[in-house]
Each structure stands twice: as structure tokens, then as C-alpha cells.
N, C-alpha and C. Protein backbone atom coordinates (compact mmCIF):
# COMPACT_ATOMS: atom_id res chain seq x y z
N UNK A 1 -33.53 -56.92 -76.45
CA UNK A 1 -33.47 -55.60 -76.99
C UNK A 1 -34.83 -54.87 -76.91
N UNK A 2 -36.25 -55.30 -77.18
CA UNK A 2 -37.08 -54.69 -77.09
C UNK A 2 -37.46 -54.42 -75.07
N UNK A 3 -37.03 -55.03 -74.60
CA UNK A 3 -37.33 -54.21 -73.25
C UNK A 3 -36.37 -53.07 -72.87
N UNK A 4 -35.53 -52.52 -73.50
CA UNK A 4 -34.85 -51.99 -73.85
C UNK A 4 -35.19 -50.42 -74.32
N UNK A 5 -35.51 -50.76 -75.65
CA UNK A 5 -36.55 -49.65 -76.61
C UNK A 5 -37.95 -49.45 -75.51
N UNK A 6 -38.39 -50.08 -74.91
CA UNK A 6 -40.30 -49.73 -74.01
C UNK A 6 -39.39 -49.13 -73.06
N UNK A 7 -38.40 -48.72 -72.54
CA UNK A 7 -38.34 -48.18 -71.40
C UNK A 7 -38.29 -46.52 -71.86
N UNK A 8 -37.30 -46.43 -72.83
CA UNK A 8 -37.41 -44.65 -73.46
C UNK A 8 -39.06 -44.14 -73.48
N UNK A 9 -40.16 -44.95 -73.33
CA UNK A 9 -41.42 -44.34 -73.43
C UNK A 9 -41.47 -43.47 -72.89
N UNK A 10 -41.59 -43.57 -71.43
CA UNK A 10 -42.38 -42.52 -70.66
C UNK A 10 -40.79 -41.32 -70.48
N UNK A 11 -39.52 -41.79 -70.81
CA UNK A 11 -38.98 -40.56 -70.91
C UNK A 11 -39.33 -39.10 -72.25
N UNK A 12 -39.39 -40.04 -73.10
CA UNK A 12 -40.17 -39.33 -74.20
C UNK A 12 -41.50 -38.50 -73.74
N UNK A 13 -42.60 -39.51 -73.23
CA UNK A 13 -43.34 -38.34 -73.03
C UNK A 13 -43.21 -37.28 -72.06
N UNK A 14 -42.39 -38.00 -71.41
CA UNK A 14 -41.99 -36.45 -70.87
C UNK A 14 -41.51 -35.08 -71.17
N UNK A 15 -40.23 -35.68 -71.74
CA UNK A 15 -40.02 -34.68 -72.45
C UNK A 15 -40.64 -34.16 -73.83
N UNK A 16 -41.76 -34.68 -74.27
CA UNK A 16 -42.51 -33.65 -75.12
C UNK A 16 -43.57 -33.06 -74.25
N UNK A 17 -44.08 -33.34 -72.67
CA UNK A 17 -44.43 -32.63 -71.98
C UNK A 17 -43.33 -30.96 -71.27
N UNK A 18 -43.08 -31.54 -71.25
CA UNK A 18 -41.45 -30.42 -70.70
C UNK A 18 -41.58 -29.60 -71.69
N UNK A 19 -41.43 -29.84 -72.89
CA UNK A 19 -41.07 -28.64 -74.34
C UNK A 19 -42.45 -27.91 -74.20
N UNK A 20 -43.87 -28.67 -74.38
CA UNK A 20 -45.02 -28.34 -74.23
C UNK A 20 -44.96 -26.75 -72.94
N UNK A 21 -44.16 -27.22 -71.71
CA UNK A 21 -44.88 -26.37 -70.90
C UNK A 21 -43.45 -25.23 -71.02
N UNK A 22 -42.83 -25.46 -71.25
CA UNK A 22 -41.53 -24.44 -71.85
C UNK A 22 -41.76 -23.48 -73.11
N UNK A 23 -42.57 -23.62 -73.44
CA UNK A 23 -43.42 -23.20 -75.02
C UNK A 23 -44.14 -22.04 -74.27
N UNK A 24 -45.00 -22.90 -73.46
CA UNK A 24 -45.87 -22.26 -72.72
C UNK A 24 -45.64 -20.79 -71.87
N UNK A 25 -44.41 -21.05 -71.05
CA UNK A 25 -43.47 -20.36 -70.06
C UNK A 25 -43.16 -19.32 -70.97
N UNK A 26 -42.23 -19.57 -72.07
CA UNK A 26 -41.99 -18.74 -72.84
C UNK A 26 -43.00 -17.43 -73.55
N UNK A 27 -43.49 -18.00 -73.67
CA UNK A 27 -45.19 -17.03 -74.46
C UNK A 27 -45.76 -16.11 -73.39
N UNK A 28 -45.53 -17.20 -72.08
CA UNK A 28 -46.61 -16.63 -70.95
C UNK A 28 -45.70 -15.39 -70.52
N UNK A 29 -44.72 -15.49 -70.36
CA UNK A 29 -43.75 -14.36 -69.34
C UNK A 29 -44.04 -12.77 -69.85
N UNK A 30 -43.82 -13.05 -71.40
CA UNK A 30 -43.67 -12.13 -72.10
C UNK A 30 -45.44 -10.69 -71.82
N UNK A 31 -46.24 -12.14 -72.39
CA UNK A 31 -47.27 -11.65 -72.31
C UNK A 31 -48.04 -10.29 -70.68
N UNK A 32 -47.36 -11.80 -70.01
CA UNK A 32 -47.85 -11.32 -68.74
C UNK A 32 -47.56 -9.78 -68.09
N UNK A 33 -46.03 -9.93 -68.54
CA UNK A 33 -45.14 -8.87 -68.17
C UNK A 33 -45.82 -7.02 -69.27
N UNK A 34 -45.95 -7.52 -70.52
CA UNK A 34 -46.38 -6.30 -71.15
C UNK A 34 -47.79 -6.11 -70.94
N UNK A 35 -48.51 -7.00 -70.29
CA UNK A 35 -49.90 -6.41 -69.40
C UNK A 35 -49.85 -5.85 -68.38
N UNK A 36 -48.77 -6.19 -68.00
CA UNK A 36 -48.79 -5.54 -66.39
C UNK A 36 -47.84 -4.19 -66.58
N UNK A 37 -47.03 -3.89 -67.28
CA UNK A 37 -46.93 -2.62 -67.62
C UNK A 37 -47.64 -1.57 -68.19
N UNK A 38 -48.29 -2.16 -69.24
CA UNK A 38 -49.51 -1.44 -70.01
C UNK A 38 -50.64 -0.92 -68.89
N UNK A 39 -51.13 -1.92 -67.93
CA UNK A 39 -52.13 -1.27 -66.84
C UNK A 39 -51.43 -0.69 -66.02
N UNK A 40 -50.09 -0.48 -65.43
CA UNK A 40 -49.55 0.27 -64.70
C UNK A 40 -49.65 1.85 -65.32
N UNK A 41 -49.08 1.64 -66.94
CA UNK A 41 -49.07 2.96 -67.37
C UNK A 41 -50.43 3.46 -67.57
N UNK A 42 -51.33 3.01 -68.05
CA UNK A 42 -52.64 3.46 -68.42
C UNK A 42 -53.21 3.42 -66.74
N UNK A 43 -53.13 3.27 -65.57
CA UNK A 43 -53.48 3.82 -64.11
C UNK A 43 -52.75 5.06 -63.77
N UNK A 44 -51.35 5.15 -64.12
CA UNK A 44 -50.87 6.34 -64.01
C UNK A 44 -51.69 7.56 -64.73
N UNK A 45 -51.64 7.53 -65.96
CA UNK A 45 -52.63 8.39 -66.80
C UNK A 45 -53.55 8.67 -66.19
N UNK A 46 -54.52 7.60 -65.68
CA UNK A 46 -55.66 8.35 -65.61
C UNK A 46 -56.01 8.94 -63.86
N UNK A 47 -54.64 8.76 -63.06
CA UNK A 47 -54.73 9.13 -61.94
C UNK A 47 -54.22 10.52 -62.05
N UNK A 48 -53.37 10.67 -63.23
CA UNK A 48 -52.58 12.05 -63.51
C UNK A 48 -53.67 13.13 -63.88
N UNK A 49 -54.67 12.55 -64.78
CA UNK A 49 -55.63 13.18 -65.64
C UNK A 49 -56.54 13.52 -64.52
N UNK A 50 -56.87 13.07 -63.49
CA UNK A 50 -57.79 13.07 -62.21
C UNK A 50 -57.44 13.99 -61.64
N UNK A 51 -55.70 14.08 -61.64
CA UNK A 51 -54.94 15.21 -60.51
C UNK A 51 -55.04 16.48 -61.25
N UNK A 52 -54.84 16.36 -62.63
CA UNK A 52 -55.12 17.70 -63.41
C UNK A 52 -56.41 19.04 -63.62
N UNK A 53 -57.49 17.18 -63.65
CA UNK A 53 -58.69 18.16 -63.31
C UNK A 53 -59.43 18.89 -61.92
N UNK A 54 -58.68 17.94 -61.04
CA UNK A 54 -58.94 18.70 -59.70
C UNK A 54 -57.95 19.88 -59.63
N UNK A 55 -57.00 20.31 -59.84
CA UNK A 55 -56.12 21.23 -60.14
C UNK A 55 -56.85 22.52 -60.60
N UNK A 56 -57.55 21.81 -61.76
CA UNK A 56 -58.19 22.78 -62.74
C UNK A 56 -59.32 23.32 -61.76
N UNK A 57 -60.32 22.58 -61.40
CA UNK A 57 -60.95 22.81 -60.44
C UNK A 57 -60.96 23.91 -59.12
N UNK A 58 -60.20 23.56 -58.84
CA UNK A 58 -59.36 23.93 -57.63
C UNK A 58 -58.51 25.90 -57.84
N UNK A 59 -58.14 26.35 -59.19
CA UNK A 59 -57.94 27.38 -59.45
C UNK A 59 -59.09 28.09 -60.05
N UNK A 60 -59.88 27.06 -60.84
CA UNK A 60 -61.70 28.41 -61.26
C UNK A 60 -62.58 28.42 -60.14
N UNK A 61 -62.23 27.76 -59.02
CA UNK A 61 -63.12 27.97 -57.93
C UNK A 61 -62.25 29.00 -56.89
N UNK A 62 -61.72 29.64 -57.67
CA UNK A 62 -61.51 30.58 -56.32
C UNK A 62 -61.88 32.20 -56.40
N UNK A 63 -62.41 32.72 -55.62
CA UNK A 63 -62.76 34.26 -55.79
C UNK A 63 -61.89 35.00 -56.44
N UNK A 64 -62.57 35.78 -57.17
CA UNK A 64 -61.89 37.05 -58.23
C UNK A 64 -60.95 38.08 -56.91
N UNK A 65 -59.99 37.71 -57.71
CA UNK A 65 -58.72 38.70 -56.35
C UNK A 65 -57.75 37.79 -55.70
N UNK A 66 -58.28 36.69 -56.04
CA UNK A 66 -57.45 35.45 -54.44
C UNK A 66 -56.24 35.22 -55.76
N UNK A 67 -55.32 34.52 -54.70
CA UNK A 67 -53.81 34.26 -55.65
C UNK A 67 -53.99 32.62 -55.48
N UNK A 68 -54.01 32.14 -56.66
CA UNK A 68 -54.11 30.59 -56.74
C UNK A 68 -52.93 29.95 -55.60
N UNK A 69 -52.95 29.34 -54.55
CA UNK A 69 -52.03 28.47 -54.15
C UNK A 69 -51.08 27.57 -55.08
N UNK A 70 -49.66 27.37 -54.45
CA UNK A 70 -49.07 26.21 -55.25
C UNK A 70 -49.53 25.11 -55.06
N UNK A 71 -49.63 24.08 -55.98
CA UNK A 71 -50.07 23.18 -56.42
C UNK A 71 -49.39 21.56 -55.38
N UNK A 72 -47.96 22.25 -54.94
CA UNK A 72 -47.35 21.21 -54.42
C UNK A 72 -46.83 22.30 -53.09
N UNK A 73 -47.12 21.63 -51.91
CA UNK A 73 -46.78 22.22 -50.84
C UNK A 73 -45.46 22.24 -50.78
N UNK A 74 -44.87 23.61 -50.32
CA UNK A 74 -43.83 23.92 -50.03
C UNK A 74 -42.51 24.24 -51.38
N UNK A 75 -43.57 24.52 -52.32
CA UNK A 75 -42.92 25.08 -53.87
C UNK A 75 -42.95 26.55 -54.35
N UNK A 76 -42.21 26.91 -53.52
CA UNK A 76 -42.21 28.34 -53.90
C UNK A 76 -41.00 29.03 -54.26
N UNK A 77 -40.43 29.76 -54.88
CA UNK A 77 -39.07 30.44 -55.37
C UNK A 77 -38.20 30.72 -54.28
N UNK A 78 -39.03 31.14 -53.07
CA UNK A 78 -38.11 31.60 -52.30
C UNK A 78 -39.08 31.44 -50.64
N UNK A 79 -38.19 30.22 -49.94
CA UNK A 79 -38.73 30.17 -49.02
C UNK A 79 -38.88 31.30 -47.68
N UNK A 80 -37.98 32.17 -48.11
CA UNK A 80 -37.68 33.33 -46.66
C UNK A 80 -38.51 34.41 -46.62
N UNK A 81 -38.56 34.86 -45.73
CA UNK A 81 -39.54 36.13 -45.94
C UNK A 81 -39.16 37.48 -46.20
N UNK A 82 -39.67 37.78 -46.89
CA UNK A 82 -39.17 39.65 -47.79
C UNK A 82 -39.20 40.16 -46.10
N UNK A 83 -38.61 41.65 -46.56
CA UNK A 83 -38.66 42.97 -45.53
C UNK A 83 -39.77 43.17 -45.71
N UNK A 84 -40.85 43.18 -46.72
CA UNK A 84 -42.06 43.95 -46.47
C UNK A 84 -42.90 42.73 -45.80
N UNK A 85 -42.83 41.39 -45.75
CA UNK A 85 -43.48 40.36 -45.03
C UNK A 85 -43.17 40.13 -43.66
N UNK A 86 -41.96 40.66 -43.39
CA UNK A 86 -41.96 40.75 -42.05
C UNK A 86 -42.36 41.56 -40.92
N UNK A 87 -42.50 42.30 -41.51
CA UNK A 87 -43.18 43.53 -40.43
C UNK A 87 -44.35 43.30 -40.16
């Protein structure tokens, strides 16, 4: 009987290795995953905040009289050309 009982050893430690790294897995996923969203969103921001101030930029630098361009090519109300633009 006791060679019996010595053989469950090393299944045991295994499996309190197994739970160990399942513990682990568990904690880690979570973590990993709401860092890597958090720097996705906080890169967006500050690439947005970058695009804003060049924007900003980009309309006080232009001569008194000029008509600010749109911001996004090809955004305009009405792509066709008036009667008075065509002539």
C-alpha cells in the first residue's frame, strides 16, 4: 500500500503547479487586456489633440480675407459647381 500512496506525489505537485499558473493566467489576461486598451485610448487622445492643434494652427495662420479650407478633403455641401462658378 505505501508504494501506492508515493506515486500520487508528483501528480499532486503538479497539479498545485497547474492551479498556481491558472491563478496566474487568470489575473494576467485581464490585466493585460485593460492596459492595452487604456494606451490605445490615451494614443488616440493625444493624436486627436495634435490634429486639433494643427487645425487650430492652420486657420490663425491664414491672411485676413482668405476662406479657411475644409479640414477634410473633399467635404463640402455641395460638390457641383454654381452658375456663377462656371463661367
Amino acid at each position: 500500500m505505501p508504494n501506492s500512496s508515493g506515486a500520487e506525489e508528483p501528480d499532486q505537485a503538479r497539479l498545485s503547479i497547474a492551479y498556481n499558473r491558472s491563478i496566474y493566467l487568470m489575473l494576467g489576461v485581464p490585466f493585460v487586456s485593460l492596459s492595452a486598451l487604456g494606451f490605445m485610448v490615451y494614443r488616440h487622445l493625444r493624436v486627436r489633440a495634435a490634429w486639433e492643434q494643427h487645425l487650430l494652427a492652420r486657420t490663425r495662420a491664414l491672411p485676413p480675407g482668405d476662406q479657411p479650407l475644409s479640414a477634410i478633403p473633399g467635404d463640402r455641401a455641395c460638390s457641383h459647381l454654381s452658375p456663377d462658378d462656371a463661367s
